[in-house]
Protein backbone atom coordinates (compact mmCIF):
# COMPACT_ATOMS: atom_id res chain seq x y z
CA UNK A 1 3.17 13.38 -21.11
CA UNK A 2 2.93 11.63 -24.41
CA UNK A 3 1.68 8.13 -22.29
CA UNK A 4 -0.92 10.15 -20.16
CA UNK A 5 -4.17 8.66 -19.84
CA UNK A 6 -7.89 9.32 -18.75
CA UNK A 7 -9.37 7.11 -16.65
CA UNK A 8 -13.23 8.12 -16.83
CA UNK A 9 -15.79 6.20 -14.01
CA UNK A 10 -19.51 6.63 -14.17
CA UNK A 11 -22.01 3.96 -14.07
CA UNK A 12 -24.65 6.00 -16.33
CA UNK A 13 -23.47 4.27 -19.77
CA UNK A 14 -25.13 7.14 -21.80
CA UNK A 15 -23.04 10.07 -19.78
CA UNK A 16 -19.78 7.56 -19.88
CA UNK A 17 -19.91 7.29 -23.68
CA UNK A 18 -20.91 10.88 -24.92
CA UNK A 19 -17.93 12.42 -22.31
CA UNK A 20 -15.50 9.67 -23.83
CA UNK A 21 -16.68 11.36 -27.75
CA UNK A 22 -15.97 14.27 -26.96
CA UNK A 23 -12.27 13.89 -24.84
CA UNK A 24 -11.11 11.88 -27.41
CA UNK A 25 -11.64 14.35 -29.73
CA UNK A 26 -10.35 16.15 -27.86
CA UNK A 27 -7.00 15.02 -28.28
CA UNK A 28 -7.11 12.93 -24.69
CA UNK A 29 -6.90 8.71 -24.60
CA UNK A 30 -9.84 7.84 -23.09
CA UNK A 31 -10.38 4.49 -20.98
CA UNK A 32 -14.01 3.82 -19.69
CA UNK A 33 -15.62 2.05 -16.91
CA UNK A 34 -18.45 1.78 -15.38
CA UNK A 35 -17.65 1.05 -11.63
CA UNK A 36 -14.60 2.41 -9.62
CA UNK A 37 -13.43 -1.22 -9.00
CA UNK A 38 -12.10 -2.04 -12.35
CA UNK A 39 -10.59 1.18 -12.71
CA UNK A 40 -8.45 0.91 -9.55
CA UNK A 41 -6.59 -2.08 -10.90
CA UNK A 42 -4.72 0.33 -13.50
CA UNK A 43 -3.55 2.67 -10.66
CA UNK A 44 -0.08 2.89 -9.66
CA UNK A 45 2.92 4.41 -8.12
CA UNK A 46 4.01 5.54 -11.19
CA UNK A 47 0.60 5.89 -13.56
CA UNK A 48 0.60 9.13 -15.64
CA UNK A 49 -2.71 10.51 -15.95
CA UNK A 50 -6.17 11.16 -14.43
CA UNK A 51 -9.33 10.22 -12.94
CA UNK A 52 -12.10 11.28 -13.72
CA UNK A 53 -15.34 9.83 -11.37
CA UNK A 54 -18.69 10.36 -10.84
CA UNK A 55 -19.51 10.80 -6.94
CA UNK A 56 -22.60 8.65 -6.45
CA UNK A 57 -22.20 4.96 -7.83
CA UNK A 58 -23.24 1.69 -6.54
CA UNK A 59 -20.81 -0.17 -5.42
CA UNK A 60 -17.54 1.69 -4.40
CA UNK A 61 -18.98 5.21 -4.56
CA UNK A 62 -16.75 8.50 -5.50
CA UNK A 63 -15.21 9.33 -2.22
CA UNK A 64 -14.46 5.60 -1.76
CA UNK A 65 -12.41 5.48 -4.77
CA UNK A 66 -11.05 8.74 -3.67
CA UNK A 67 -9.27 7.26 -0.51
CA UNK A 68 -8.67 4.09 -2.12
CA UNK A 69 -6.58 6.21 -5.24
CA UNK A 70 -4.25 8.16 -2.41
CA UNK A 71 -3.74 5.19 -0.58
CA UNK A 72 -1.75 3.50 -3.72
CA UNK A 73 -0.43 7.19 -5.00
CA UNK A 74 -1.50 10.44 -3.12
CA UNK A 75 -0.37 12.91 -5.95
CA UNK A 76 -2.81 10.84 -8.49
CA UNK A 77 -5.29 13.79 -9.57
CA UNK A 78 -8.70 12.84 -8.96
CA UNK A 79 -11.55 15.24 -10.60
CA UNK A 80 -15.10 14.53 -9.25
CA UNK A 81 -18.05 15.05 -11.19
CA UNK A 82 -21.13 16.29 -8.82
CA UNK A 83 -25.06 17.15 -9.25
CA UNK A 84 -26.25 20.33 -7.90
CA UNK A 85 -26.66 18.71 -4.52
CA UNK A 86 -23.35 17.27 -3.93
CA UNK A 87 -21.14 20.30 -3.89
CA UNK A 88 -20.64 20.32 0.11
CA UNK A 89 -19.84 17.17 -0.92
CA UNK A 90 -17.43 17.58 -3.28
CA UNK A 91 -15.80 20.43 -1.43
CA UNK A 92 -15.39 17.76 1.41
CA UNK A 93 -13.62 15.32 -1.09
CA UNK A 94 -11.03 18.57 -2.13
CA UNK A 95 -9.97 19.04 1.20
CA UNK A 96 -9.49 15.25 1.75
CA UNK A 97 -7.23 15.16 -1.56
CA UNK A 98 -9.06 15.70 -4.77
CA UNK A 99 -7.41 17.53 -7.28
CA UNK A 100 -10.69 19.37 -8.55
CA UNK A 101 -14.29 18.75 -9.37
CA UNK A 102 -16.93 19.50 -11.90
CA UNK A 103 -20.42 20.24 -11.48
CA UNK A 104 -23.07 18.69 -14.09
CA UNK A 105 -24.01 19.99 -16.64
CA UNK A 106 -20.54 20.77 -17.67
CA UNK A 107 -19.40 21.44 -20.73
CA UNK A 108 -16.55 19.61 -23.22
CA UNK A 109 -14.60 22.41 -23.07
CA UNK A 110 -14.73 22.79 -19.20
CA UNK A 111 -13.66 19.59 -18.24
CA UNK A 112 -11.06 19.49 -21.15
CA UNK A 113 -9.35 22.33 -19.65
CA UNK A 114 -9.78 20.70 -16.25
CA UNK A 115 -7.87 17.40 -17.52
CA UNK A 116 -4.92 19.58 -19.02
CA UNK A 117 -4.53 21.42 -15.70
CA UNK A 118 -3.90 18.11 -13.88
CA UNK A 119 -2.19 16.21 -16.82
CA UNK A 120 0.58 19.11 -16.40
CA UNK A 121 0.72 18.85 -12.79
CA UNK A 122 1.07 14.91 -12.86
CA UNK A 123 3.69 15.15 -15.29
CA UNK A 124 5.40 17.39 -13.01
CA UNK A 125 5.19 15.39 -10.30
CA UNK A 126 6.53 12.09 -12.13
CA UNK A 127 9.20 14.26 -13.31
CA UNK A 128 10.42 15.41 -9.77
CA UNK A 129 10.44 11.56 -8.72
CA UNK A 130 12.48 10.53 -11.43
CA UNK A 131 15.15 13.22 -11.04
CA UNK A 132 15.32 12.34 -7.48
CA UNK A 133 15.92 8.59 -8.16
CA UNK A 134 18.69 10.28 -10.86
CA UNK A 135 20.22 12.16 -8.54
CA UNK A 136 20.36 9.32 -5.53
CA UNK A 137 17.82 11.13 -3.46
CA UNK A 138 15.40 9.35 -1.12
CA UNK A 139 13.30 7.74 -3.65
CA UNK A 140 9.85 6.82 -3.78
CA UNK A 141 10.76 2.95 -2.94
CA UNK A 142 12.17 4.24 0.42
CA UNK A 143 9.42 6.62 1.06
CA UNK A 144 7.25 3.81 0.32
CA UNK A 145 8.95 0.95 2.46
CA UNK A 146 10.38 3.35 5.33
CA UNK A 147 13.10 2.35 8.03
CA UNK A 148 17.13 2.56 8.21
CA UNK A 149 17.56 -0.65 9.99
CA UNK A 150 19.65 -3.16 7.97
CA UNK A 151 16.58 -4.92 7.24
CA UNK A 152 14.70 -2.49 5.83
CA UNK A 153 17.92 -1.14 3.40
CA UNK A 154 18.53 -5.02 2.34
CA UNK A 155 14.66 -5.22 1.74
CA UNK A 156 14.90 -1.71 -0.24
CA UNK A 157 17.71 -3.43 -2.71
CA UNK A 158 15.92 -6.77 -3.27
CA UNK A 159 12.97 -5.29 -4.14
CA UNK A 160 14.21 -2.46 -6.77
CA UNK A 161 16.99 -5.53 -7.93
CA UNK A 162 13.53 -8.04 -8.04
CA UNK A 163 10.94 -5.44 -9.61
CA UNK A 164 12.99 -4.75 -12.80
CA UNK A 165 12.64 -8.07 -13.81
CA UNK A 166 9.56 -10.15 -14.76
CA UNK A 167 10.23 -13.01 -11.91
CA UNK A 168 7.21 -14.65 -10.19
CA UNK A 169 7.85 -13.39 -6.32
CA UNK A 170 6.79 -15.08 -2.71
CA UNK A 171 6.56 -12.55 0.06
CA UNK A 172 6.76 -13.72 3.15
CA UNK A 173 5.46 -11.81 6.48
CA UNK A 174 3.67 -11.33 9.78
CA UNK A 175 0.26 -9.71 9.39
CA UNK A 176 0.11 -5.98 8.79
CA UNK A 177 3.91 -5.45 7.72
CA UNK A 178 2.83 -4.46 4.31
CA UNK A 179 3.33 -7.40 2.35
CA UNK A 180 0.97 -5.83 -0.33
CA UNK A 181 2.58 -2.20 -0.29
CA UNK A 182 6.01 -4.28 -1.38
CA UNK A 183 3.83 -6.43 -4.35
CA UNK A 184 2.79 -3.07 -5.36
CA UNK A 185 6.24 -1.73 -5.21
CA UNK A 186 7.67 -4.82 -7.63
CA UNK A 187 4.79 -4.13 -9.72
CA UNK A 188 5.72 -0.11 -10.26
CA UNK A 189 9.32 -0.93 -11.05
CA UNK A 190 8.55 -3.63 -13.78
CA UNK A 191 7.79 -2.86 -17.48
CA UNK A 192 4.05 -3.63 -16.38
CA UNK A 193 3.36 -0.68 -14.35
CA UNK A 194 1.29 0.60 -16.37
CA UNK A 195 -1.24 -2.69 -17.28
CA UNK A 196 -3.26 -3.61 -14.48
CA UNK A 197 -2.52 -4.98 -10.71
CA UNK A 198 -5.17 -7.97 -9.57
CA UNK A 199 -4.91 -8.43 -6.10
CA UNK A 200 -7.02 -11.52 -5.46
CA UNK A 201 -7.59 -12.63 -1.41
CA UNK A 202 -7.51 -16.17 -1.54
CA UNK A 203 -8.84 -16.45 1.35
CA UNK A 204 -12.31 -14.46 0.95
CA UNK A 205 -12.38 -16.44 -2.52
CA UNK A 206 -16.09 -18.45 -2.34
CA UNK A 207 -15.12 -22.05 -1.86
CA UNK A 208 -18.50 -22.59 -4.49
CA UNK A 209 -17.46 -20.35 -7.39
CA UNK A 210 -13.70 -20.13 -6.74
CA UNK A 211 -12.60 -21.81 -10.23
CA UNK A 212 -15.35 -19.70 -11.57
CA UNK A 213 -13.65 -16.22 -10.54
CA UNK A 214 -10.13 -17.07 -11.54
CA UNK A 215 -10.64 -19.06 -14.72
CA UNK A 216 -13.72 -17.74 -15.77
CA UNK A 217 -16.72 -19.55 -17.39
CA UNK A 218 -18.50 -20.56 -20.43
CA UNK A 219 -22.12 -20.11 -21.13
CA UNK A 220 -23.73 -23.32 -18.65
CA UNK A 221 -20.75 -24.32 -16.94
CA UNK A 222 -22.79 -24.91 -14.22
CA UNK A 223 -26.28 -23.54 -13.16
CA UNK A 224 -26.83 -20.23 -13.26
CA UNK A 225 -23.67 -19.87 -15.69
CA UNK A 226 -26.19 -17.86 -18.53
CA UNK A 227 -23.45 -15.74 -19.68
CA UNK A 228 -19.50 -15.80 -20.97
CA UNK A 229 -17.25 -14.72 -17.89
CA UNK A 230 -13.75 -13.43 -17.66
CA UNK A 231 -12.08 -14.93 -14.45
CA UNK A 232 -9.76 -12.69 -12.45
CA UNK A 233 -6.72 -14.34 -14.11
CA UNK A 234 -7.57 -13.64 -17.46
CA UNK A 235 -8.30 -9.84 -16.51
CA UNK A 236 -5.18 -9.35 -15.31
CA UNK A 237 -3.39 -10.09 -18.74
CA UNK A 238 -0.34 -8.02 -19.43
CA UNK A 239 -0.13 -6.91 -15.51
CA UNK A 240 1.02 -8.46 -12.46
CA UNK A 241 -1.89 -10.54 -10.08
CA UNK A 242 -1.00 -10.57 -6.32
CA UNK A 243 -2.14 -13.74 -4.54
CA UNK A 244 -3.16 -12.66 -1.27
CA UNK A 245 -2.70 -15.60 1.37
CA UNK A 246 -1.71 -18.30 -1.31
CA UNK A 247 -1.65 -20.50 2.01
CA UNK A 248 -5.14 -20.78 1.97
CA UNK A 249 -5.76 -21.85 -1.46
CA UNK A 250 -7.72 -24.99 -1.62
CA UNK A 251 -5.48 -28.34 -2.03
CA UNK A 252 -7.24 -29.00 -5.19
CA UNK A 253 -7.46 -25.76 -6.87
CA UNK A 254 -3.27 -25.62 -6.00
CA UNK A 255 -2.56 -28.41 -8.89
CA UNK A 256 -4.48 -26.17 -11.44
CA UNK A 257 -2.75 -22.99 -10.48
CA UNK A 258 0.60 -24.67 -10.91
CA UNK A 259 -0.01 -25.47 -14.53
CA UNK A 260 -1.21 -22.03 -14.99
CA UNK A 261 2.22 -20.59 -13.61
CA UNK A 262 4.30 -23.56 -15.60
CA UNK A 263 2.28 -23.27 -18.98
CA UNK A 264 1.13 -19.90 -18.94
CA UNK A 265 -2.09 -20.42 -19.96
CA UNK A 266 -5.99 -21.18 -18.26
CA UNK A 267 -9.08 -22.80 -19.66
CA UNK A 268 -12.35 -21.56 -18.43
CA UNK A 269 -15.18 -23.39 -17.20
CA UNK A 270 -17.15 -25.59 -19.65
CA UNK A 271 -14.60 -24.67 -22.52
CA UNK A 272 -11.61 -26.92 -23.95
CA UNK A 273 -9.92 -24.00 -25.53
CA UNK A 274 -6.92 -22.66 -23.53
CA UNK A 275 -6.27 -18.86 -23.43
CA UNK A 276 -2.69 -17.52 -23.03
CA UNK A 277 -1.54 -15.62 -20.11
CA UNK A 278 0.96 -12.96 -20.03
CA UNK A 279 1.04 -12.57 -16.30
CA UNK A 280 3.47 -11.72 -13.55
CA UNK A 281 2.24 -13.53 -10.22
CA UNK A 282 3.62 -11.97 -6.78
CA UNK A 283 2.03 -14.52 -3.70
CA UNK A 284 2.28 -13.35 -0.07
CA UNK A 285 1.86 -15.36 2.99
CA UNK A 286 1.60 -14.77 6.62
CA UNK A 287 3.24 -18.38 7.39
CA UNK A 288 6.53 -20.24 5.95
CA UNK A 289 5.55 -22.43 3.61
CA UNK A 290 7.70 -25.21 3.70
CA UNK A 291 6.09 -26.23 7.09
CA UNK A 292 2.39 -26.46 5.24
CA UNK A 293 4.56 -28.50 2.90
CA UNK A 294 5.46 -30.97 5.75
CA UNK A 295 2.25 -31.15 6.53
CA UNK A 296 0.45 -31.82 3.46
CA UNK A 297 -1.67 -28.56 3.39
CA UNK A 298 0.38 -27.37 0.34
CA UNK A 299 2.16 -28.72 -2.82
CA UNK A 300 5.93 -28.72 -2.56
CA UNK A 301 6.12 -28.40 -7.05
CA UNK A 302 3.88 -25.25 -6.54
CA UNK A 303 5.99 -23.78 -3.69
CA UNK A 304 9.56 -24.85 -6.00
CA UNK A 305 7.72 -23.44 -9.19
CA UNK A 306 6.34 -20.34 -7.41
CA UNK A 307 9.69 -18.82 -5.54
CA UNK A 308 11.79 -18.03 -7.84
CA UNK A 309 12.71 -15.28 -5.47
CA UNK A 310 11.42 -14.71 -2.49
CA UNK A 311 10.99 -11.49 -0.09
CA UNK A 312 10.66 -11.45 3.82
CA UNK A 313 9.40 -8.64 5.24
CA UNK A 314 10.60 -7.63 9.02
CA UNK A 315 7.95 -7.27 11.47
CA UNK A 316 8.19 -4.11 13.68
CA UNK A 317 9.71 -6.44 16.74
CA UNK A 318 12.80 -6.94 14.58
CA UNK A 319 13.35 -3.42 13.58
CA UNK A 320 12.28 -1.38 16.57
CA UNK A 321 14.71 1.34 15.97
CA UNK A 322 12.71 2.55 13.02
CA UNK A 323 9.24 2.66 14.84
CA UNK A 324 9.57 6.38 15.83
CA UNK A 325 10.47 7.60 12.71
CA UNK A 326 7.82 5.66 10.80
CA UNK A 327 5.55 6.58 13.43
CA UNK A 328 6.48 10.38 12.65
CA UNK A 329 5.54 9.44 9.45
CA UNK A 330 2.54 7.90 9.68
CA UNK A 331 1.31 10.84 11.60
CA UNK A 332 2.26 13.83 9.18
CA UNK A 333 0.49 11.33 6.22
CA UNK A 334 -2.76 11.20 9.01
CA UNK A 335 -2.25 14.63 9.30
CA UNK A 336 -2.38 15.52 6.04
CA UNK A 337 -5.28 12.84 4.53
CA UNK A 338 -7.85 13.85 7.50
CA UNK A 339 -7.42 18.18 6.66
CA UNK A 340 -5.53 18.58 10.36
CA UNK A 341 -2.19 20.39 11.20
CA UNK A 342 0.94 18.83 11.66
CA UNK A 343 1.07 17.59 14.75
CA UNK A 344 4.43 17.67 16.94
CA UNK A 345 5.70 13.99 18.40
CA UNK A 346 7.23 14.76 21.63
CA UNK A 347 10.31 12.58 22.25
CA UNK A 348 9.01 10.81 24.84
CA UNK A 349 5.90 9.63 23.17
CA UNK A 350 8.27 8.68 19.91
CA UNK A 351 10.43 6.66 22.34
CA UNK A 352 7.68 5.16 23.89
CA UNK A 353 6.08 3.97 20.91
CA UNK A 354 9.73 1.97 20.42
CA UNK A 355 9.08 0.20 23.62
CA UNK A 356 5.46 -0.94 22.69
CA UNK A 357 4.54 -4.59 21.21
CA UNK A 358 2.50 -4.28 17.66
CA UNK A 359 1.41 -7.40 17.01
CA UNK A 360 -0.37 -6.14 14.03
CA UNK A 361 2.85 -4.16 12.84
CA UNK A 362 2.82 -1.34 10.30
CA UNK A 363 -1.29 -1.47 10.32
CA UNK A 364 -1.72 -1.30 13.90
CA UNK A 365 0.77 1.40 14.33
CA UNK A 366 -0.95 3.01 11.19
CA UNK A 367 -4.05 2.94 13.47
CA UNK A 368 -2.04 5.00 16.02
CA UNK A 369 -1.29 7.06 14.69
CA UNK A 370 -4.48 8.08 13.30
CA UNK A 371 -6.15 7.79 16.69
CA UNK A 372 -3.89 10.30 18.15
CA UNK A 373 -4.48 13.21 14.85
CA UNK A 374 -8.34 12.49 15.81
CA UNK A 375 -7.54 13.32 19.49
CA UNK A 376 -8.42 9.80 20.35
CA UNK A 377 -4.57 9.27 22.24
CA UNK A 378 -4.69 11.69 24.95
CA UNK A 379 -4.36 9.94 27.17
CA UNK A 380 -0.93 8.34 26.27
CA UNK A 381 0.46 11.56 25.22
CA UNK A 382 -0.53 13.00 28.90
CA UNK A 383 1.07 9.29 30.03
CA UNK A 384 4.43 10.15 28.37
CA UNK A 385 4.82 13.79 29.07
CA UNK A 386 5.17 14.48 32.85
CA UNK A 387 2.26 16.47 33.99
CA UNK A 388 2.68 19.66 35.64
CA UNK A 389 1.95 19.21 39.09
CA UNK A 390 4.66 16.22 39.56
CA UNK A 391 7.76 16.49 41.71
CA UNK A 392 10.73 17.85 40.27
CA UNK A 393 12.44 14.59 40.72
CA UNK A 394 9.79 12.60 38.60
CA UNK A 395 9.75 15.06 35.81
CA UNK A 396 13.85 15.17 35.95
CA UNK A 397 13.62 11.46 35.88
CA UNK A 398 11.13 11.04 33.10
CA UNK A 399 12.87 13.61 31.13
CA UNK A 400 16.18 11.84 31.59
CA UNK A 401 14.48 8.36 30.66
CA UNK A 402 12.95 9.78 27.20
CA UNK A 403 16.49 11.69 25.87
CA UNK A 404 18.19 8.43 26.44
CA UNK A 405 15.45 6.23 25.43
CA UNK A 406 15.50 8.71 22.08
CA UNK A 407 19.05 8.19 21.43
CA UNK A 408 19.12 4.19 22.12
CA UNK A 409 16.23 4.06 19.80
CA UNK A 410 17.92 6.73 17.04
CA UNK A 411 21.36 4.21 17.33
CA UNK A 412 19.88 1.05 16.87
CA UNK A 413 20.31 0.27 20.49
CA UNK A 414 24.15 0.98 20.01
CA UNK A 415 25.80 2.14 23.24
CA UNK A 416 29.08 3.93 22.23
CA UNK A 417 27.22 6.35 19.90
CA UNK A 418 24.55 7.16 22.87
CA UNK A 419 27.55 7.88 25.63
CA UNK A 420 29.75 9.65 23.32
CA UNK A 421 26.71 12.20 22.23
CA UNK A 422 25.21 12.46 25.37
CA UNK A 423 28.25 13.10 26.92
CA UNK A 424 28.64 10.37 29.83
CA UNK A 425 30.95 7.68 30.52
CA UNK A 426 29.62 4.12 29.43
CA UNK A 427 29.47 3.14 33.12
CA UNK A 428 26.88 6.14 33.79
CA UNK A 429 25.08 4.95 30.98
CA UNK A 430 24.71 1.53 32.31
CA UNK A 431 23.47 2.91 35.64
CA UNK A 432 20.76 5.18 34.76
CA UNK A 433 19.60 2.46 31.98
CA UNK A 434 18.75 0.18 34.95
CA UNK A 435 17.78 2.79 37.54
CA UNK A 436 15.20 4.29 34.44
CA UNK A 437 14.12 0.36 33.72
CA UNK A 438 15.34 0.74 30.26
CA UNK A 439 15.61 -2.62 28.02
CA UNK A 440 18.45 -2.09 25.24
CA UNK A 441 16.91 -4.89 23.66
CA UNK A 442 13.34 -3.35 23.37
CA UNK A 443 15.00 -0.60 21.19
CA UNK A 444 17.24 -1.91 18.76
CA UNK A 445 17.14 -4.85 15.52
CA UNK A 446 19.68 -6.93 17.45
CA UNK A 447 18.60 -10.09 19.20
C-alpha cells in the first residue's frame, strides 16, 4: 500500500517521539498523537493503515479507542502496546478485535515487523472491497446501510451518486436511524476520505465557549483565553465536519456559520485575520427544517445555502420488511464483537421483531439485539417459540402464524408472492391472516 499510514497514540511524549524515530526510519509514515480522540477523526471506511495505541491513557483509554475504531471499520488493525501488568488485558482486547499487541519494552525491530504484518493484511482487505464493488457485489455501502426495501436501495444510490462529489449535504431523520453512519458513508466515497471527519454535537456544544470551540481563539479573547486555540472548524481542514443536530444551533451563532459555508473562511476569537477553509459540511437533523423556519428558530438563507442536496433516512416503521434481516445482522455483528457464537434467529422471533414498534430505530434494535447474545432476551425468545408442554393446537397455530408472518415480512407485505409459495389460494390466505391476528400493514413499507 504505497498510501498506508501509522497512526501512533500514547500520551507519554518521550515514548511517542523516540517510536516515531525509529518507524520512520524505518521506512513507515508516521502520524503522532497524544490522546486517542484526535486520532479517531482520521479513521474511516476506507483508511489504509494502522493503529498503533498505548492501553492506559487519560481520557479515552486503549480499549475505548478499540471499540470506538471497529465501530467506524471492524477490519482496521489495531496493535496495543501493554506494561507487564496489562497482558490479561490485552489478551481481552484480541479477542474483542485487536489485530495484535506488544508488550513494553519492545524493540524497533519487533514492532516494525508487527506493522508490516497488518499493513499486508489491510491492504488485502481494501483490495477484496474494491474488487467486489468492481465486480457489482454487495458492497460495503450496502453492508453499511442494510435493507432491500425501495427506500433503502433509493437511499443506497443517492448516497454513492452524493459522496463522489464535494456537495455540502442535510440529512434528515428520526432518532437512531443512523443519520451519522450515512455522513460517514458520503465522507468514505469523497476524495477526502482520507483527511479527517469532525463530528461536532451541536447540541452538547457549551452555550459559554461555543464560538470558542468552532472558531478558535486568540491569546485573551476573553478571560482565561492564555493560549492560541484551534476551533473544531479549523481542525477539520481538508476533511468533511458533520454537524450533529444543526437544529439546535444557537440563532446567533447560525448568521456566522452561514458566512463560513458562503465564504469559506472563519476568524477566530480576538483576531481580524480570516483563515481559509477547505471543508465539506454534512448537517443532520432529527426535525424538518423548514417548520423551525416558520417559526423563527432557524434562518431560511442558512437552510437554502446549506441543502444543496439533501438525504432522508427511513425510520424502521416505514421499512418493516427489512427489520428481520437487519436484525439477523445486528446479531451475527453482536455475536462476533462480544467473543460469542453465532447465534440462530428462529423465524418466529425474526417475524416478531417485524411486528414490534422501535421508536429509537436502528439503535434500539441494535440494543436488541445485543441483549439477546448476552442472554438478556430469554424471555422473548421462550415468548415466540411455543413451549413444550402446550397443546398441539397452539403450537400448530403459532407455527402457522410465524411461516406466514416470515413470508409477509420476506415480500414486503405482498400477498400473491406469499400464496403462490406457500401454496394456498389467496382466499385461505386472507382467512388464517385474520384468524392468526396478522396486520399486513405491520409488515410491509406500504402505507
Amino acid at each position: 500500500m504505497s498510501e498506508s499510514r501509522v497512526l501512533l497514540v500514547d500520551d507519554e511524549e518521550e515514548l511517542r517521539r523516540s517510536s516515531a524515530q525509529a518507524l520512520e526510519l524505518a521506512g513507515f509514515r508516521v502520524d503522532t498523537f497524544a490522546s486517542a480522540e484526535r486520532a479517531l477523526e482520521l479513521i474511516s471506511f476506507s483508511f489504509p493503515g494502522v493503529v498503533i495505541s498505548d492501553i492506559r491513557m487519560p481520557g479515552m483509554d486503549g480499549m475505548t479507542f478499540l471499540q470506538r475504531i471497529r465501530e467506524i471499520d471492524p477490519e482496521v488493525p489495531v496493535i496495543l502496546v501493554t506494561g507487564h501488568g496489562d497482558v490479561q488485558l490485552a489478551v481481552r482486547a484480541m479477542r474483542e478485535g485487536a489485530y495484535d499487541f506488544v508488550e513494553k519494552p519492545f524493540t524497533a525491530q519487533m514492532l516494525a515487523g508487527t506493522i508490516r504484518r497488518a499493513l499486508d493484511w489491510r491492504g488485502l482487505v481494501l483490495e477484496n472491497r474494491r474488487l467486489r464493488a468492481v465486480a457489482g457485489k454487495r458492497d460495503d455501502i450496502e453492508q453499511r446501510l442494510p435493507g432491500r426495501s425501495p427506500l433503502m436501495v433509493d437511499l443506497r444510490y443517492r448516497v454513492r451518486a452524493i459522496g463522489a462529489s464535494d456537495a455540502d449535504t442535510l440529512i434528515i431523520g428520526e432518532t437512531g436511524v443512523g443519520k451519522e453512519v450515512v455522513a460517514r458513508a458520503l465522507h468514505d466515497l469523497s476524495s477526502r476520505a482520507n483527511s479527517p471527519f469532525i463530528a461536532i454535537n451541536c447540541a452538547a456544544l457549551p452555550q459559554n465557549l461555543i464560538e470558542s470551540e468552532l472558531f478558535g481563539h486568540e491569546p485573551g479573547a476573553f478571560p482565561g483565553a492564555l493560549r492560541p486555540r484551534y476551533g473544531k472548524f479549523e481542525h477539520g481542514r481538508g476533511g468533511t465536519i458533520l454537524l450533529d443536530e444543526i437544529g439546535s444551533m444557537p440563532f446567533d451563532l447560525q448568521a456566522k456559520f452561514l458566512r463560513v459555508l458562503q465564504e469559506r473562511v472563519i476568524t477566530r476569537l480576538g483576531s481580524n485575520e480570516t483563515v481559509p477553509l477547505d471543508v465539506r459540511f454534512i448537517a443532520t437533523s432529527k426535525l424538518e427544517l423548514e417548520p423551525e423556519v416558520a417559526a423563527g428558530r432557524f434562518r431560511a438563507d442558512l437552510l437554502y445555502r446549506l441543502n444543496v442536496a439533501t438525504l432522508r433516512v427511513p425510520p424502521l416503521a416505514e421499512r418493516r420488511s427489512d427489520v428481520p434481516l437487519l436484525f439477523m445482522q445486528l446479531v451475527r455483528e453482536s455475536a462476533a464483537r462480544y467473543g460469542r457464537e453465532d447465534i440462530e434467529i428462529s423465524p418466529s422471533l425474526a417475524s416478531e421483531m417485524a411486528t414490534r414498534d422501535w421508536p429509537g430505530n436502528v439503535r434500539e434494535l441494535r440494543n436488541a439485539a445485543e441483549r439477546l447474545v448476552l442472554g438478556l432476551e430469554t424471555d422473548r425468545d421462550e415468548a415466540a417459540s411455543p413451549a413444550n408442554g402446550s397443546r398441539l393446537a397452539d403450537r400448530v397455530a403459532a407455527f402457522e402464524k410465524s411461516v406466514i408472518a416470515s413470508a409477509l415480512a420476506a415480500h414486503g407485505g405482498a400477498l400473491k408472492p406469499v400464496y403462490e409459495s406457500l401454496g394456498i389460494s389467496r382466499k385461505t390466505l386472507y382467512e388464517k391472516m385474520q384468524k392468526l391476528g396478522l396486520d399486513r400493514r405491520a409488515l410491509t413499507d406500504e402505507p
